[in-house]
C-alpha atoms as a PDB file:
ATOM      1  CA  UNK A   1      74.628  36.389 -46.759  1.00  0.00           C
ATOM      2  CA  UNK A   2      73.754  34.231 -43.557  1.00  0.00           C
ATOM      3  CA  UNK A   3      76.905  35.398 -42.155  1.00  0.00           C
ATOM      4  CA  UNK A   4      75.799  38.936 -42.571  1.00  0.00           C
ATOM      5  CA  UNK A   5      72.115  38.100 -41.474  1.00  0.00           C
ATOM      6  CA  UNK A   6      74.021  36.376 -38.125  1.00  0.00           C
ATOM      7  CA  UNK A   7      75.996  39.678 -37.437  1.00  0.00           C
ATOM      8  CA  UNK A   8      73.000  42.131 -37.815  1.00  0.00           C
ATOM      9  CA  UNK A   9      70.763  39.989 -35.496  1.00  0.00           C
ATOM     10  CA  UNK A  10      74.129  40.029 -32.876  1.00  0.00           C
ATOM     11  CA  UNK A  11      74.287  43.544 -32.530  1.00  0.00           C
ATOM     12  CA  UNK A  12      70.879  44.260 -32.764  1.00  0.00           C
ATOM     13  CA  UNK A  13      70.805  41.903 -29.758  1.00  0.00           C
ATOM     14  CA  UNK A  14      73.464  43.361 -28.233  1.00  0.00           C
ATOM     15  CA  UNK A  15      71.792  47.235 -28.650  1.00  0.00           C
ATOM     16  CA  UNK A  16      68.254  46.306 -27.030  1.00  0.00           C
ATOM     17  CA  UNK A  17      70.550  44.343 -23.799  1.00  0.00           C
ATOM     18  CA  UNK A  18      72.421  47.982 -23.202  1.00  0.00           C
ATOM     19  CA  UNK A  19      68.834  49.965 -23.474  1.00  0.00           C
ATOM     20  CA  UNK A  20      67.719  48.025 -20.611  1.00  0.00           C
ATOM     21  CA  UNK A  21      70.612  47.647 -18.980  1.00  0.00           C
ATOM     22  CA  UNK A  22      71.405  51.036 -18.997  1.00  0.00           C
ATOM     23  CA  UNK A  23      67.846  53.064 -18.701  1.00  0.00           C
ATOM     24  CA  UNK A  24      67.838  54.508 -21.084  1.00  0.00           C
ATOM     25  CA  UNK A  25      65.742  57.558 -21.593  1.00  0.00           C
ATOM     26  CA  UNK A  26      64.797  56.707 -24.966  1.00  0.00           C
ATOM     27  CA  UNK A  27      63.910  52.767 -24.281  1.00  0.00           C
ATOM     28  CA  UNK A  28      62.755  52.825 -21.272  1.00  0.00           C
ATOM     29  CA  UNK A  29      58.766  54.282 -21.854  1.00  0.00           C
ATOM     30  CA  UNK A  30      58.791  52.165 -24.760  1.00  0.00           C
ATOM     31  CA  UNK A  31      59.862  49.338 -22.869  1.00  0.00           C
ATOM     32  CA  UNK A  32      57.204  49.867 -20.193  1.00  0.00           C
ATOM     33  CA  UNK A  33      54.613  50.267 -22.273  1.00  0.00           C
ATOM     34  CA  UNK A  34      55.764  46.564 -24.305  1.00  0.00           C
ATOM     35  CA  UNK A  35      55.317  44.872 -20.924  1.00  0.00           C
ATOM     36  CA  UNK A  36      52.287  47.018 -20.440  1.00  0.00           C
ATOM     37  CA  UNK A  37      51.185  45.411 -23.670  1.00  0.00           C
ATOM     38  CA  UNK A  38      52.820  41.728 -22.946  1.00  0.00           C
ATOM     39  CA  UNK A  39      51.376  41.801 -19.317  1.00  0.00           C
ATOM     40  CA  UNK A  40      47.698  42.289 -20.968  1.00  0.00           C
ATOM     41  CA  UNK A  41      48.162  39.481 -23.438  1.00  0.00           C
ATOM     42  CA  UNK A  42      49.610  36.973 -20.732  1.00  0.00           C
ATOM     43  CA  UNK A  43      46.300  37.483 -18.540  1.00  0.00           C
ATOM     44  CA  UNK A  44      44.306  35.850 -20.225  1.00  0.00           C
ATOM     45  CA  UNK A  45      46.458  32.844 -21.186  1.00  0.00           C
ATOM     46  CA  UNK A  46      47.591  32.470 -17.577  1.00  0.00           C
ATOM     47  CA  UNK A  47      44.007  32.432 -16.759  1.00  0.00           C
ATOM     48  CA  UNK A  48      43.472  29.482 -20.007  1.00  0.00           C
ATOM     49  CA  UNK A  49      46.592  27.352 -18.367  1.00  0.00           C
ATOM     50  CA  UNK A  50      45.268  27.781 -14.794  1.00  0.00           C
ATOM     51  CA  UNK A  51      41.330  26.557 -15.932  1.00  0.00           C
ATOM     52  CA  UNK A  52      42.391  22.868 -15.967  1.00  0.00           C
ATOM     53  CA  UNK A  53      43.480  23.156 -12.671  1.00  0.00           C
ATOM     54  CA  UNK A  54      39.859  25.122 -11.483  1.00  0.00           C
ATOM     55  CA  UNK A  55      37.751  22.990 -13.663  1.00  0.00           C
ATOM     56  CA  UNK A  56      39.238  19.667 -11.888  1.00  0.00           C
ATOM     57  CA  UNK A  57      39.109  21.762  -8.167  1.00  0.00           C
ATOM     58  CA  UNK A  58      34.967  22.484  -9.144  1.00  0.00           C
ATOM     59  CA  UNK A  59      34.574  18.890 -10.350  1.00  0.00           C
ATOM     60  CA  UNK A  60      35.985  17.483  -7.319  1.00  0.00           C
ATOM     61  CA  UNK A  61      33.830  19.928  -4.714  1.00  0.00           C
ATOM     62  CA  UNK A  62      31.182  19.262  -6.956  1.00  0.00           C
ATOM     63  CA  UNK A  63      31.478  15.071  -6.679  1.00  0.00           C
ATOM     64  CA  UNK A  64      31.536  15.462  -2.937  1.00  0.00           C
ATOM     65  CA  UNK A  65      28.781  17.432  -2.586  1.00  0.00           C
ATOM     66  CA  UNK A  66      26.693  15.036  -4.729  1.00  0.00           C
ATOM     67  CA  UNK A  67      28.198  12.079  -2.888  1.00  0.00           C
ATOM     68  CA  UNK A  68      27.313  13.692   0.443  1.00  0.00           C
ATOM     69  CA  UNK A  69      23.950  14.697  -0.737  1.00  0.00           C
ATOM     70  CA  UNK A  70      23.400  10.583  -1.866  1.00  0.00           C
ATOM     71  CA  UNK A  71      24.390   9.222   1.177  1.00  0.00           C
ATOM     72  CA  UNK A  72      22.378  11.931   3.223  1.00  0.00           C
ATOM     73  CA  UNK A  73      19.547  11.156   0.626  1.00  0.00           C
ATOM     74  CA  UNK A  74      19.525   7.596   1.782  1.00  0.00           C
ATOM     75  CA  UNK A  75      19.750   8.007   5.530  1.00  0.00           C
ATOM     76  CA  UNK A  76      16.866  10.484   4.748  1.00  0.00           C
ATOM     77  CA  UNK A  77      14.681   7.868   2.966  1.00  0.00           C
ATOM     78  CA  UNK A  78      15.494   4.780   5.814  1.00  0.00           C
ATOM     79  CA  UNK A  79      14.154   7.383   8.155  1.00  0.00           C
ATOM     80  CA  UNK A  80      11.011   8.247   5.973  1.00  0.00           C
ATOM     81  CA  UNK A  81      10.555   4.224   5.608  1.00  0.00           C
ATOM     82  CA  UNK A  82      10.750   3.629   9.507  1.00  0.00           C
ATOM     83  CA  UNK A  83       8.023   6.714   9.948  1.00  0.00           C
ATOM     84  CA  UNK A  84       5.616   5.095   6.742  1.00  0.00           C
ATOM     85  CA  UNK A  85       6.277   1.762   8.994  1.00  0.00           C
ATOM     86  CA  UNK A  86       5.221   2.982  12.227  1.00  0.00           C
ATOM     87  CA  UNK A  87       2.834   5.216  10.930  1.00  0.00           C
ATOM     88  CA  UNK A  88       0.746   1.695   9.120  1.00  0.00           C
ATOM     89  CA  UNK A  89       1.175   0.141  12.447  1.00  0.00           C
ATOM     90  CA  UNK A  90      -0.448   2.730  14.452  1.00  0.00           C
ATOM     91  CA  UNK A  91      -3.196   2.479  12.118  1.00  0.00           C
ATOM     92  CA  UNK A  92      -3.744  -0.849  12.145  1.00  0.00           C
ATOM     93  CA  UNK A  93      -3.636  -0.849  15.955  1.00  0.00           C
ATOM     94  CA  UNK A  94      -6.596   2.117  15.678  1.00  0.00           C
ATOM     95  CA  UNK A  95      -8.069  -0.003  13.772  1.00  0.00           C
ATOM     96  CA  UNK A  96      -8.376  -3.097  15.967  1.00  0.00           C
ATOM     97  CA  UNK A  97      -8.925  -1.055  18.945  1.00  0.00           C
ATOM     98  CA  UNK A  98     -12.032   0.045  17.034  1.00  0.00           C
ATOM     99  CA  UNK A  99     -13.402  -3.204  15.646  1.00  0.00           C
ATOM    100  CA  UNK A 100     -12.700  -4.317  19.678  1.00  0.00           C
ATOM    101  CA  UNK A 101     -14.422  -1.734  21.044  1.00  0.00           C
ATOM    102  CA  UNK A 102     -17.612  -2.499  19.020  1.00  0.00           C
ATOM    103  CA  UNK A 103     -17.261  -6.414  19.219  1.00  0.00           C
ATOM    104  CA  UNK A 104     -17.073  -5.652  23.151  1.00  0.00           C
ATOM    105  CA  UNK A 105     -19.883  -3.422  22.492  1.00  0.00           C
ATOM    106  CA  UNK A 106     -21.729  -6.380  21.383  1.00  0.00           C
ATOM    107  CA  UNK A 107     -20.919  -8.963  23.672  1.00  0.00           C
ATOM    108  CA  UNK A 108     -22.018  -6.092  26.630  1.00  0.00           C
ATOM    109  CA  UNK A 109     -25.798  -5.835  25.102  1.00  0.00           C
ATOM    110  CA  UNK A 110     -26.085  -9.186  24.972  1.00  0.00           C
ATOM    111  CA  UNK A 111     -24.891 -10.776  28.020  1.00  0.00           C
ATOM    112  CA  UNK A 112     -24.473 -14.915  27.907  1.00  0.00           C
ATOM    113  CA  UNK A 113     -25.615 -14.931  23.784  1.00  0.00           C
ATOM    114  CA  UNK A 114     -22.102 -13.978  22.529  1.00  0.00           C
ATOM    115  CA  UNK A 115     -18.226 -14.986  22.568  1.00  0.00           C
ATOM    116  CA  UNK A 116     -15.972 -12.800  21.558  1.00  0.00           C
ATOM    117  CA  UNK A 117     -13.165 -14.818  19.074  1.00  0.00           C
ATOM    118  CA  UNK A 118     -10.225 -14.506  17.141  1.00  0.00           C
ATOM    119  CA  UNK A 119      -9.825 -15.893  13.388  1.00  0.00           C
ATOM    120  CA  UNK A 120      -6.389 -17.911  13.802  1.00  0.00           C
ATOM    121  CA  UNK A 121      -6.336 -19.763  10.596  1.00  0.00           C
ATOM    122  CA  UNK A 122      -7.943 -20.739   7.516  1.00  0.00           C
ATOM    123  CA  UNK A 123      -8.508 -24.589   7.077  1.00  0.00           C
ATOM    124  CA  UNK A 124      -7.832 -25.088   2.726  1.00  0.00           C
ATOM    125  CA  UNK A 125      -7.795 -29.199   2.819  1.00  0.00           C
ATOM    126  CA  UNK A 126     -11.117 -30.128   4.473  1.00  0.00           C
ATOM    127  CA  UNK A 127     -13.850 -30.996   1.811  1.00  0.00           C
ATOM    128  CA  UNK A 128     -15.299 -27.481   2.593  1.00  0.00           C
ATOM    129  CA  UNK A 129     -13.488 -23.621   3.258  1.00  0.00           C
ATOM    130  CA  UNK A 130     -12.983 -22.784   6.891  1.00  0.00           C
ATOM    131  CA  UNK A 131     -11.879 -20.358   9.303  1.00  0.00           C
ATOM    132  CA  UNK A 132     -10.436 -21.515  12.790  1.00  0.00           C
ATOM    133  CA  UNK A 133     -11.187 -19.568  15.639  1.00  0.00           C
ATOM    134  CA  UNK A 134      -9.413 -19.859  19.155  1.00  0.00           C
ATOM    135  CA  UNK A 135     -12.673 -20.638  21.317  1.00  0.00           C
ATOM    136  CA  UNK A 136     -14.180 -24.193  21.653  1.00  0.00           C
ATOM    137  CA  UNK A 137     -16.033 -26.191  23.783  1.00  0.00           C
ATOM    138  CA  UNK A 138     -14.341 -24.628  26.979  1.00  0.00           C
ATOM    139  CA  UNK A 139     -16.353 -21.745  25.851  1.00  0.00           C
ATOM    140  CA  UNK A 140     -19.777 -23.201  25.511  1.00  0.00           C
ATOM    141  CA  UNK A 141     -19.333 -23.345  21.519  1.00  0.00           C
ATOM    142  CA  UNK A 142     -21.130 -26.614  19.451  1.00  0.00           C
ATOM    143  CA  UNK A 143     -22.025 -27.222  15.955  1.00  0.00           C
ATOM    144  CA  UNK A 144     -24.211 -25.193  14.007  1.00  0.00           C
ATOM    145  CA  UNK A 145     -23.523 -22.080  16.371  1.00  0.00           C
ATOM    146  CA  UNK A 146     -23.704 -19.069  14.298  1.00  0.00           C
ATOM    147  CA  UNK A 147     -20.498 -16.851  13.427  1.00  0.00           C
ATOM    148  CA  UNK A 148     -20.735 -13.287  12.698  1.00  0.00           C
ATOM    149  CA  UNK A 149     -18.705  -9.874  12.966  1.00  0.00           C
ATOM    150  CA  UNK A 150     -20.637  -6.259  13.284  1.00  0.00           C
ATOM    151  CA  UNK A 151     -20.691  -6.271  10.007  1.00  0.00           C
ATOM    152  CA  UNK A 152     -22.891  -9.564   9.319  1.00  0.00           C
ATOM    153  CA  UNK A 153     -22.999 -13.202   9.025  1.00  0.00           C
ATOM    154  CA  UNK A 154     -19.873 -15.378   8.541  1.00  0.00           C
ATOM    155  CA  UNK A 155     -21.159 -18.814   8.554  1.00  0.00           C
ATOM    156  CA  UNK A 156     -21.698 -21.121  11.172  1.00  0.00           C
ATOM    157  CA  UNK A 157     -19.439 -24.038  13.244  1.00  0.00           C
ATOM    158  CA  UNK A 158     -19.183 -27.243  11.763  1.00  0.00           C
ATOM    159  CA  UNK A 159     -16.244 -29.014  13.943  1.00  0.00           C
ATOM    160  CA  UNK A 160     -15.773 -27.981  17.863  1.00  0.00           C
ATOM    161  CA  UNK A 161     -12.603 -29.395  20.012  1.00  0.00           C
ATOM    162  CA  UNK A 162     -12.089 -28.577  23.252  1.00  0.00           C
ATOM    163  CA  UNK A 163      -9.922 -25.558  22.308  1.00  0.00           C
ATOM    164  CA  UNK A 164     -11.037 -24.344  18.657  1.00  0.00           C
ATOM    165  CA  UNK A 165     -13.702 -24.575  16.270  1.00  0.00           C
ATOM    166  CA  UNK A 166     -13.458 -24.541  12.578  1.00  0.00           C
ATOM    167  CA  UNK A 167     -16.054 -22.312  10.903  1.00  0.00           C
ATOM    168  CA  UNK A 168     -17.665 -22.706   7.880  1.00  0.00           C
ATOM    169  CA  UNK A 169     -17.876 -19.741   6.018  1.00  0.00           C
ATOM    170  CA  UNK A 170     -21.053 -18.683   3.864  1.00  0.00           C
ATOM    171  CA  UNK A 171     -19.242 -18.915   0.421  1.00  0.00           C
ATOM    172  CA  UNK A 172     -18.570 -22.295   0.795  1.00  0.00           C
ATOM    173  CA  UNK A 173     -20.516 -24.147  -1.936  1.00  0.00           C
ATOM    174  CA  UNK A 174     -21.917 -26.434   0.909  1.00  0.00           C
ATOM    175  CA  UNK A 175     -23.636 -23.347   2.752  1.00  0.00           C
ATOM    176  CA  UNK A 176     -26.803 -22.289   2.113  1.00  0.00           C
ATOM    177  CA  UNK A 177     -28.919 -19.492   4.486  1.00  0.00           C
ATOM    178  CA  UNK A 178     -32.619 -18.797   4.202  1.00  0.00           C
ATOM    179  CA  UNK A 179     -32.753 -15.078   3.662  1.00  0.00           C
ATOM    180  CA  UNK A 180     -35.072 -12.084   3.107  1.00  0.00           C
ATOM    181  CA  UNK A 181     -35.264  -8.944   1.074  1.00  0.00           C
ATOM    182  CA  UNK A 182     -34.944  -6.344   3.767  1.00  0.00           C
ATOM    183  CA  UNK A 183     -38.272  -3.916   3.846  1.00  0.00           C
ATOM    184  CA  UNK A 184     -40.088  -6.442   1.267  1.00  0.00           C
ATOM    185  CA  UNK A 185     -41.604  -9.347   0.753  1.00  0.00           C
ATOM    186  CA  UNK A 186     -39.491 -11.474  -1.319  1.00  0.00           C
ATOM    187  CA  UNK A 187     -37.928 -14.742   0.003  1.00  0.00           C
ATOM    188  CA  UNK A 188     -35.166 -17.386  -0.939  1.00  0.00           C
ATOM    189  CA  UNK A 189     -32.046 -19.133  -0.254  1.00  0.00           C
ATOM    190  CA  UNK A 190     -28.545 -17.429  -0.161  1.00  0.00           C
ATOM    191  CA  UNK A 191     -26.141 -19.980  -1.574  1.00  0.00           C
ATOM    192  CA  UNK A 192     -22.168 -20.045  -1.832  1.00  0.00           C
ATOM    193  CA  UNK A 193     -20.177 -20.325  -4.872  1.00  0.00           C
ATOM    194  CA  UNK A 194     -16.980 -20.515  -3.976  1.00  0.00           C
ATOM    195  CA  UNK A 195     -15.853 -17.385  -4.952  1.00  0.00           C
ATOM    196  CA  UNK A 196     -16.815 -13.446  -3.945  1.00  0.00           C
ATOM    197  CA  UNK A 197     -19.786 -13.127  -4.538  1.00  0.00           C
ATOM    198  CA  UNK A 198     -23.326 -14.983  -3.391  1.00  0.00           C
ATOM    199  CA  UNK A 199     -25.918 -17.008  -5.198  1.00  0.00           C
ATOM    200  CA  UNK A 200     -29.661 -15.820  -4.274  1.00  0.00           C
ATOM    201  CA  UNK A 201     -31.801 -18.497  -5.689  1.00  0.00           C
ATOM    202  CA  UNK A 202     -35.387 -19.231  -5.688  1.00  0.00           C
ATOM    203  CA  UNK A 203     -36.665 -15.352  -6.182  1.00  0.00           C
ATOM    204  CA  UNK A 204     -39.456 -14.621  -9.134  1.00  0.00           C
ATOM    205  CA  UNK A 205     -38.609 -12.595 -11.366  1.00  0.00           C
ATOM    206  CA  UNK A 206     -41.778 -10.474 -10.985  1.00  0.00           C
ATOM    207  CA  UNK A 207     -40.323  -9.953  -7.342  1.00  0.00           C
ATOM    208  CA  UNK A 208     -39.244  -6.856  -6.230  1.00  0.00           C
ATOM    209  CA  UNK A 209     -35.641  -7.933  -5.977  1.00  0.00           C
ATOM    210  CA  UNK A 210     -33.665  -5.076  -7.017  1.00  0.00           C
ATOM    211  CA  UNK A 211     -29.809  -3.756  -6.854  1.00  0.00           C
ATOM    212  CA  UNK A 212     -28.783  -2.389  -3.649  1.00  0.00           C
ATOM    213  CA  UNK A 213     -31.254  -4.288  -1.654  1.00  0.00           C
ATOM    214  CA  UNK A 214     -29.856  -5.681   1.688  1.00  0.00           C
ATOM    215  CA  UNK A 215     -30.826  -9.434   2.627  1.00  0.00           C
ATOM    216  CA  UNK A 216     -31.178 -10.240   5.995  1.00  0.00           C
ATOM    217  CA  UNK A 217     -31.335 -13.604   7.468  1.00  0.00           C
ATOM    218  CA  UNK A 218     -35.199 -15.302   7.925  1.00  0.00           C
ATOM    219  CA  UNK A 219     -34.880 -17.171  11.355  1.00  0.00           C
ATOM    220  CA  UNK A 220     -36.714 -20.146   9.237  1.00  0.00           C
ATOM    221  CA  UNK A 221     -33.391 -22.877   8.208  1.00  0.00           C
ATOM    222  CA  UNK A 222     -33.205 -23.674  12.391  1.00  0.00           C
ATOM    223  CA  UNK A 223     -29.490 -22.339  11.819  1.00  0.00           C
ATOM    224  CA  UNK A 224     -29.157 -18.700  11.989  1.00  0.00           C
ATOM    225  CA  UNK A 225     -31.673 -16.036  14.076  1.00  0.00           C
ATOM    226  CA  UNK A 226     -33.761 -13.921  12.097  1.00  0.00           C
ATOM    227  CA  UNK A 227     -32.370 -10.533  11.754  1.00  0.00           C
ATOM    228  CA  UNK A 228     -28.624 -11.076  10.582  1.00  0.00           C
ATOM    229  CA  UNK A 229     -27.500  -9.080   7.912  1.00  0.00           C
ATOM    230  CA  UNK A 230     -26.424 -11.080   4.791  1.00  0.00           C
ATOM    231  CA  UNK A 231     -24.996  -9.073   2.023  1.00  0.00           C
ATOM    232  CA  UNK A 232     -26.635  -6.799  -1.145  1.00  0.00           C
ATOM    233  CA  UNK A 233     -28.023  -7.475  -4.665  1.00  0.00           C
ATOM    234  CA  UNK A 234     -24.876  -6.496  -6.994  1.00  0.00           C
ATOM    235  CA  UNK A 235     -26.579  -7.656 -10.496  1.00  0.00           C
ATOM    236  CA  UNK A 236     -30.317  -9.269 -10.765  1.00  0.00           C
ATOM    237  CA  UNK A 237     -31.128 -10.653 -14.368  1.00  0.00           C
ATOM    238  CA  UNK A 238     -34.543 -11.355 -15.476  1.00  0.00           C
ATOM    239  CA  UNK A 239     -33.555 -12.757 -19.062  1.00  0.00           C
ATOM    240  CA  UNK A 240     -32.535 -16.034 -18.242  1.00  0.00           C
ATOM    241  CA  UNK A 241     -34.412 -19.029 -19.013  1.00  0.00           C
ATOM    242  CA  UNK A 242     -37.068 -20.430 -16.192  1.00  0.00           C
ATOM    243  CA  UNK A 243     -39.355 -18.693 -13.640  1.00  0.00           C
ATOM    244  CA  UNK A 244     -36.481 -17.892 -11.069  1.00  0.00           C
ATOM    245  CA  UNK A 245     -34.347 -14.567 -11.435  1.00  0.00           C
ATOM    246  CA  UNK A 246     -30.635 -14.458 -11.518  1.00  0.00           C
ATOM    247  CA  UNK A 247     -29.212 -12.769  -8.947  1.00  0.00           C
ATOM    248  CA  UNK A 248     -25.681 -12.144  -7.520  1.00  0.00           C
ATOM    249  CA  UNK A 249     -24.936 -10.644  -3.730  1.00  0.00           C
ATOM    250  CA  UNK A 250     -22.053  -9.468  -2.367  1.00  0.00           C
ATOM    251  CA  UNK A 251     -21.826 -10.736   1.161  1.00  0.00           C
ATOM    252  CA  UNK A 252     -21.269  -7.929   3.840  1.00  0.00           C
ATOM    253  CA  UNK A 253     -18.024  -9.671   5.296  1.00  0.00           C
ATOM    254  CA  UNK A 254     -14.847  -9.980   3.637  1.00  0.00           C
ATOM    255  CA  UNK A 255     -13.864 -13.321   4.148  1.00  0.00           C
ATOM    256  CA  UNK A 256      -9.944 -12.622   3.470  1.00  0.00           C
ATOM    257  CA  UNK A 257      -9.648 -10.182   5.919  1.00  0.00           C
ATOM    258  CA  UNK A 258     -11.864 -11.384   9.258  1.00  0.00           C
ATOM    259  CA  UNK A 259      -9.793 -10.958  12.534  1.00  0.00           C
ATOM    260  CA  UNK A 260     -12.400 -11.187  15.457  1.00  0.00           C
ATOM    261  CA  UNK A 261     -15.609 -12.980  15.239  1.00  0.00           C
ATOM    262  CA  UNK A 262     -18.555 -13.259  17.359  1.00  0.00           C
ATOM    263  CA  UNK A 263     -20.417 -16.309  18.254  1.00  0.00           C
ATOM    264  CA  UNK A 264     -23.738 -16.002  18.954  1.00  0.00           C
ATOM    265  CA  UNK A 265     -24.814 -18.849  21.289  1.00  0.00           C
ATOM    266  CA  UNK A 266     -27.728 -20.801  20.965  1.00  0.00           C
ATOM    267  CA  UNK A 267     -30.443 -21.151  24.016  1.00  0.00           C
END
C-alpha cells in the first residue's frame, strides 16, 4: 500500500515538472494564477519577517533622537542658568546703584552732618549685636554717633578705631530710643528684644497708640535727633495687667540685610 502511495505521488510529481517545463497550454494560466495567489499570501508575511528588522531601525532613530534632544536639553538649561545668573546680578547691581544714589542724595543735602558707610560685618561675640562699618575715627566718627539708612534708624556707635566702628543696632536688648507717635501726642521708650520686632514701653493704654502708626525719634535721650523714623505699631494690647499698653513695632530697617549706612555726625 505505501509502495503504491510512493509511486502515485512520483508520477504525479513527475506530471506537474513537464507542465511547467513544457508550457503547457493547459497549466500554464493555472499556474499563473497559483503564483498570483502565492505572491498575495507571501506579502504580507514578508512584510511580518521584515518588521523586526523596522521596529529595531525606528527604535534606534528613535533613541538618538531622544539622546540628542537630552543632551541639547541640558546645554539648553546651563544656558538658561547663566542668563537667571546674570540676570539676579544685574538686579542687584540696580539695586545698589539705587540705594547709592539716594544715600549720596543724602549726604549732598546735608553737607559735613553725614558719612556715607558700608556694613562689612556683623560682630556675634561681644556682650551686645553689632554691625561693623568701614569708617572710623579717620572719618570724624565717635561713640554714640547715630547710624541710619533712608529708610530709618539703625542704632548708634558704641566702639570707634581708627579704621571701623562697630554699631549697635536698635534690637539689641541693651538699646533703648526715646520715641514718639508720629501726628500725636503719645510718648515712650522703643526698646530691643533681641529678635524682629520692637518693644514700645511706657504708653497708656487710653493713648491713642494704634496699628500702623509710625514712631519717630523724640530728640529728648541726648542720643539720636528728633525726627528719625523708628518703625510701626504691628499689634497693641490693652488686656494685659498694669496701666501700660502692650505694644510690638516692627522697626523700618531690616537688620539682616543693611549694606550702606549713614552716619549722621554730631555738632
Amino acid at each position: 500500500m505505501k509502495t503504491s502511495i510512493i509511486i502515485i505521488t512520483a508520477v504525479l510529481v513527475l506530471a506537474f515538472s513537464f507542465f511547467i517545463f513544457t508550457n503547457s497550454s493547459f497549466f500554464v494560466p493555472t499556474y499563473a494564477k497559483v503564483k498570483c495567489n502565492i505572491g498575495e499570501i507571501a506579502g504580507p508575511a514578508i512584510k511580518l519577517v521584515g518588521k523586526p528588522a523596522n521596529l529595531v531601525k525606528y527604535l534606534f532613530e528613535t533613541y538618538v533622537n531622544l539622546f540628542d534632544a537630552k543632551k541639547e536639553n541640558v546645554e539648553l538649561k546651563k544656558k538658561l542658568d547663566i542668563f537667571q545668573l546674570e540676570n539676579q546680578k544685574i538686579s542687584e547691581l540696580e539695586k545698589e546703584n539705587k540705594r547709592l544714589k539716594i544715600i549720596l542724595h543724602l549726604v549732598e543735602q546735608n553737607p559735613g552732618k553725614m558719612v556715607a558707610a558700608r556694613v562689612i560685618g556683623e560682630d556675634i561675640k561681644n556682650w551686645f549685636r553689632c554691625i561693623i562699618i568701614d569708617k572710623g575715627r579717620d572719618f570724624g566718627v565717635t561713640e554714640k554717633m547715630p547710624i541710619i539708612t533712608p529708610k530709618g534708624l539703625v542704632g548708634q556707635a558704641v566702639e570707634v578705631n581708627k579704621w571701623h566702628s562697630k554699631v549697635m543696632i536698635v534690637n539689641d536688648t541693651n538699646s533703648s530710643v526715646d520715641v514718639y507717635i508720629d501726628g500725636k501726642n503719645s510718648r515712650g521708650i522703643l526698646e530691643g528684644t533681641g529678635q524682629t520686632t520692637l518693644k514700645l514701653k511706657y504708653i497708656l493704654k487710653n493713648d491713642e497708640a494704634a496699628i500702623g502708626d509710625k514712631l519717630m525719634t523724640s530728640g529728648k535721650d541726648g542720643v539720636y535727633p528728633k525726627g528719625l523714623p523708628t518703625g510701626i505699631i504691628i499689634t497693641v494690647n490693652r488686656n494685659k495687667p498694669g496701666i501700660f499698653a502692650d505694644i510690638d513695632v516692627m522697626p523700618f530697617n531690616n537688620f539682616k540685610r543693611l549694606d550702606e549706612v549713614l552716619i549722621v555726625r554730631k555738632r
